[in-house]
Protein backbone atom coordinates (compact mmCIF):
# COMPACT_ATOMS: atom_id res chain seq x y z
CA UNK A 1 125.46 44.33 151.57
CA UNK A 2 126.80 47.61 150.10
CA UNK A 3 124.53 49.67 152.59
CA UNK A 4 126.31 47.84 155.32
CA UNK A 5 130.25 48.53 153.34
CA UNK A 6 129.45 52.11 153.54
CA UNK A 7 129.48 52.11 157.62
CA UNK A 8 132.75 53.53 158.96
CA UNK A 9 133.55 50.34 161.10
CA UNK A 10 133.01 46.35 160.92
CA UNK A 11 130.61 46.80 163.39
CA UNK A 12 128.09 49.44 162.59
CA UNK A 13 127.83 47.04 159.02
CA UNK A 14 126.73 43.79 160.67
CA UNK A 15 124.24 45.92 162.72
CA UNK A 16 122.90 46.81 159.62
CA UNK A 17 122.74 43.82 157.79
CA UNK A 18 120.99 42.12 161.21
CA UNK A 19 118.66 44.87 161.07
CA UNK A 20 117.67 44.15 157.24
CA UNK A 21 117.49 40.28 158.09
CA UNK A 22 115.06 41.45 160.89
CA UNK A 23 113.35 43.80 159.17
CA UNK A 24 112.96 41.23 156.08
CA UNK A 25 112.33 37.69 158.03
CA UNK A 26 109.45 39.53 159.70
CA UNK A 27 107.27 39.80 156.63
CA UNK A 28 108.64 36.36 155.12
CA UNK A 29 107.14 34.85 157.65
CA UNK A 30 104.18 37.31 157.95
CA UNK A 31 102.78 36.66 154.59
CA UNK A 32 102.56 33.21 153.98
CA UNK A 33 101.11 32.58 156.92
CA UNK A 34 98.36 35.48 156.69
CA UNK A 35 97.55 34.16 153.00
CA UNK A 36 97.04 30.59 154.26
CA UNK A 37 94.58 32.31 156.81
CA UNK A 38 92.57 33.98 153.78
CA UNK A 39 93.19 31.43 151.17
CA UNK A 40 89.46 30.51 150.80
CA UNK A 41 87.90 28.69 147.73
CA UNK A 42 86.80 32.26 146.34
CA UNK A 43 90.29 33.97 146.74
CA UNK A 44 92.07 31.25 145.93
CA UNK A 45 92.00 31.42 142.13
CA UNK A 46 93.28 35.05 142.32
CA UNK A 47 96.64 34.37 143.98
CA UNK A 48 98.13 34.05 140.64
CA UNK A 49 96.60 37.35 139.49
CA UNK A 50 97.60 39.35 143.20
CA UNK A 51 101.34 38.13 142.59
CA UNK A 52 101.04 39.74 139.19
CA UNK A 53 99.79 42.78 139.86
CA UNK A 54 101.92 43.26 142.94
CA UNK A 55 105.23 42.87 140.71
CA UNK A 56 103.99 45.47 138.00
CA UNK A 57 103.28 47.55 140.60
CA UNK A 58 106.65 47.48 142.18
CA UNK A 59 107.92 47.51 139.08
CA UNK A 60 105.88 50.73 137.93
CA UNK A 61 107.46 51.92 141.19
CA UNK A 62 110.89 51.63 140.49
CA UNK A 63 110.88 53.14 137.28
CA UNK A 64 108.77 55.77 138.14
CA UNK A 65 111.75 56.37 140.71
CA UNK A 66 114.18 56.33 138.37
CA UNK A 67 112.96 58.43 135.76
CA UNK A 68 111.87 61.84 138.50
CA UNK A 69 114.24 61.26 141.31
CA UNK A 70 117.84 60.17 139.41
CA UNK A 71 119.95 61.47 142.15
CA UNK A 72 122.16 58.91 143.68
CA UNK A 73 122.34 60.09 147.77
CA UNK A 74 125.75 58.13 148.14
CA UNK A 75 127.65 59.78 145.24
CA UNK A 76 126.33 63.36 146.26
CA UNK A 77 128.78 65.67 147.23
């Protein structure tokens, strides 16, 4: 929603936001599906444990992003 306020016209921001609701839907739909696909007795149990690990990671991510590249591209000048 801000990415799309920043576009000079009505327009260009609801192009935007469509493309993120694309862009998004694509692997909402994507992943639940492909786990039901996998989801075996062995792999299973781990689900738990992947969701975890993939939200540290992102996490880890995000601060690590923070802390070496704390330049903000839309306040630059």
């Amino acid at each position: 929603l801000i990415i799309a306020s920043f576009n000079g016209n009505p327009l260009d921001g609801a192009l935007s936001m469509s493309a993120f609701a694309l862009g998004s839907s694509i692997s909402l739909f994507i992943a639940p599906w492909l786990w039901l696909k996998l989801k075996t007795k062995t792999i299973e149990p781990y689900g738990m444990r992947l969701a975890g690990f993939l939200l540290s990671a992102a996490s880890a991510w995000a601060i690590w992003m923070e802390l070496t590249h704390n330049t903000k591209v839309w306040c630059a000048t």
